[in-house]
Protein backbone atom coordinates (compact mmCIF):
# COMPACT_ATOMS: atom_id res chain seq x y z
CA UNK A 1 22.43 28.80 -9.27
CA UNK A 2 21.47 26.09 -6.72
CA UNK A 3 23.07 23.69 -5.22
CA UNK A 4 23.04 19.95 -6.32
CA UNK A 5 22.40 19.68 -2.48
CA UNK A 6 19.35 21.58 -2.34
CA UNK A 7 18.06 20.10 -5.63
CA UNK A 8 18.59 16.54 -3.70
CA UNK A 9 17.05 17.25 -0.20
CA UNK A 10 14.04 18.88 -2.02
CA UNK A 11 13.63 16.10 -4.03
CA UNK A 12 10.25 13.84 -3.52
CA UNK A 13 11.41 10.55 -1.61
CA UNK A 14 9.35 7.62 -2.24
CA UNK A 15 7.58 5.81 0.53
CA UNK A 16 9.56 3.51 2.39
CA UNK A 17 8.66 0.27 2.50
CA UNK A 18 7.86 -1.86 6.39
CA UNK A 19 10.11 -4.88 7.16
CA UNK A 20 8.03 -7.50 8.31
CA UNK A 21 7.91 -10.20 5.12
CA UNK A 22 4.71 -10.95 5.73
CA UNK A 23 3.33 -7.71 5.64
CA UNK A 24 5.64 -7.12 2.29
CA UNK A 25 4.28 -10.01 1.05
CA UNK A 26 0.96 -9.03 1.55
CA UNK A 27 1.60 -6.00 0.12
CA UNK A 28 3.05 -7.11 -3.45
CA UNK A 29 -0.44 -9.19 -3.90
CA UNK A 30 -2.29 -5.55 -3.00
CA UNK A 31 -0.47 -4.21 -5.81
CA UNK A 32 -0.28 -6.83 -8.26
CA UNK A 33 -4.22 -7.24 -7.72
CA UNK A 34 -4.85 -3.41 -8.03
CA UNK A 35 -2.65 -3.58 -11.21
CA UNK A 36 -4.48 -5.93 -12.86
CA UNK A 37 -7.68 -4.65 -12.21
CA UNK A 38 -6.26 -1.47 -13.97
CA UNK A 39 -7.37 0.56 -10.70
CA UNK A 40 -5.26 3.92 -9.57
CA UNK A 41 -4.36 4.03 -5.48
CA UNK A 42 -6.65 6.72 -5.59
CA UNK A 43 -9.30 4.84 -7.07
CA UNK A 44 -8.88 2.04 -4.88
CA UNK A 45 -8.81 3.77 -1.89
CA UNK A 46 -12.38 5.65 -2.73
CA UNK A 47 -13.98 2.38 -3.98
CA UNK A 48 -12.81 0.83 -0.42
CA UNK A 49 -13.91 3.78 1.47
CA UNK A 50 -10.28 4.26 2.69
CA UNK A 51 -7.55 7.12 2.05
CA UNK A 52 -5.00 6.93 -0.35
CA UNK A 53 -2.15 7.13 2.30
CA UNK A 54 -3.81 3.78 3.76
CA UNK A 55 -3.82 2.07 0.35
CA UNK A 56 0.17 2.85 0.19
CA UNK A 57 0.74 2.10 3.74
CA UNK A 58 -0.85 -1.77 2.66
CA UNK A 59 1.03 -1.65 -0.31
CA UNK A 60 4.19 -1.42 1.48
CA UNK A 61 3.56 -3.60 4.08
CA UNK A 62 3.82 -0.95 6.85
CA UNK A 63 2.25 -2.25 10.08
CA UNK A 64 -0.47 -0.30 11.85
CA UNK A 65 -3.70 -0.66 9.77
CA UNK A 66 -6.54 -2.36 11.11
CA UNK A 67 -7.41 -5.44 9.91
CA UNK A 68 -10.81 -3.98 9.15
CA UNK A 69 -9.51 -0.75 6.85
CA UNK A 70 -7.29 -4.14 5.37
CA UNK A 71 -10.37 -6.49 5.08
CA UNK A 72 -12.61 -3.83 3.42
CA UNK A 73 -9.35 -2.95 0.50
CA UNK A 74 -8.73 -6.55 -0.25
CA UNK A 75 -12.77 -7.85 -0.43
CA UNK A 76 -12.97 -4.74 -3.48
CA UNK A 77 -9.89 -6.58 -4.94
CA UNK A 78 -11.42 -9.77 -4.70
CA UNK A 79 -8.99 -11.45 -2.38
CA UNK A 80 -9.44 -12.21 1.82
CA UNK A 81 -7.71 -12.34 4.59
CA UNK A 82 -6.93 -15.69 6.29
CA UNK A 83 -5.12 -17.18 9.01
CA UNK A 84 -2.91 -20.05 8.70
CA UNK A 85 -0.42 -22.12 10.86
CA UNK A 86 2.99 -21.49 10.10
């Protein structure tokens, strides 16, 4: 019999998520958009021309992806990036 311990560390962990709000923020309208449109990550990500690990890095507002790989997931979603002062 196992241990609960090796149940646990074998366990799959979920993605963890950035820290930056903005990027979070971001993130949450990624989802919510990709949600709606009734689209998988997977789908999403081939549509865009991206990988799926891209498409959950976005979706948890993890810094690092180019704002290109970014621009060319949101314009399938329907949405833009845009720059405001804060």
């Amino acid at each position: 019999m196992s241990d609960i311990s090796d149940i646990t560390s074998k366990r799959r962990r979920h993605a963890s998520t950035g820290n930056d709000p903005v990027l979070l923020a971001l993130g949450n309208q990624i989802r919510h958009a990709r949600l709606t449109n009734g689209m998988t990550q997977e789908e999403l990500a081939l549509v865009s021309g991206v990988g799926r690990e891209l498409v959950i890095q976005l979706e948890n507002g993890k810094p690092g992806v180019t704002l290109g790989k970014a621009a060319r997931v949101l314009a399938v979603l329907g949405l833009q990036l845009t720059a405001q002062e804060r």
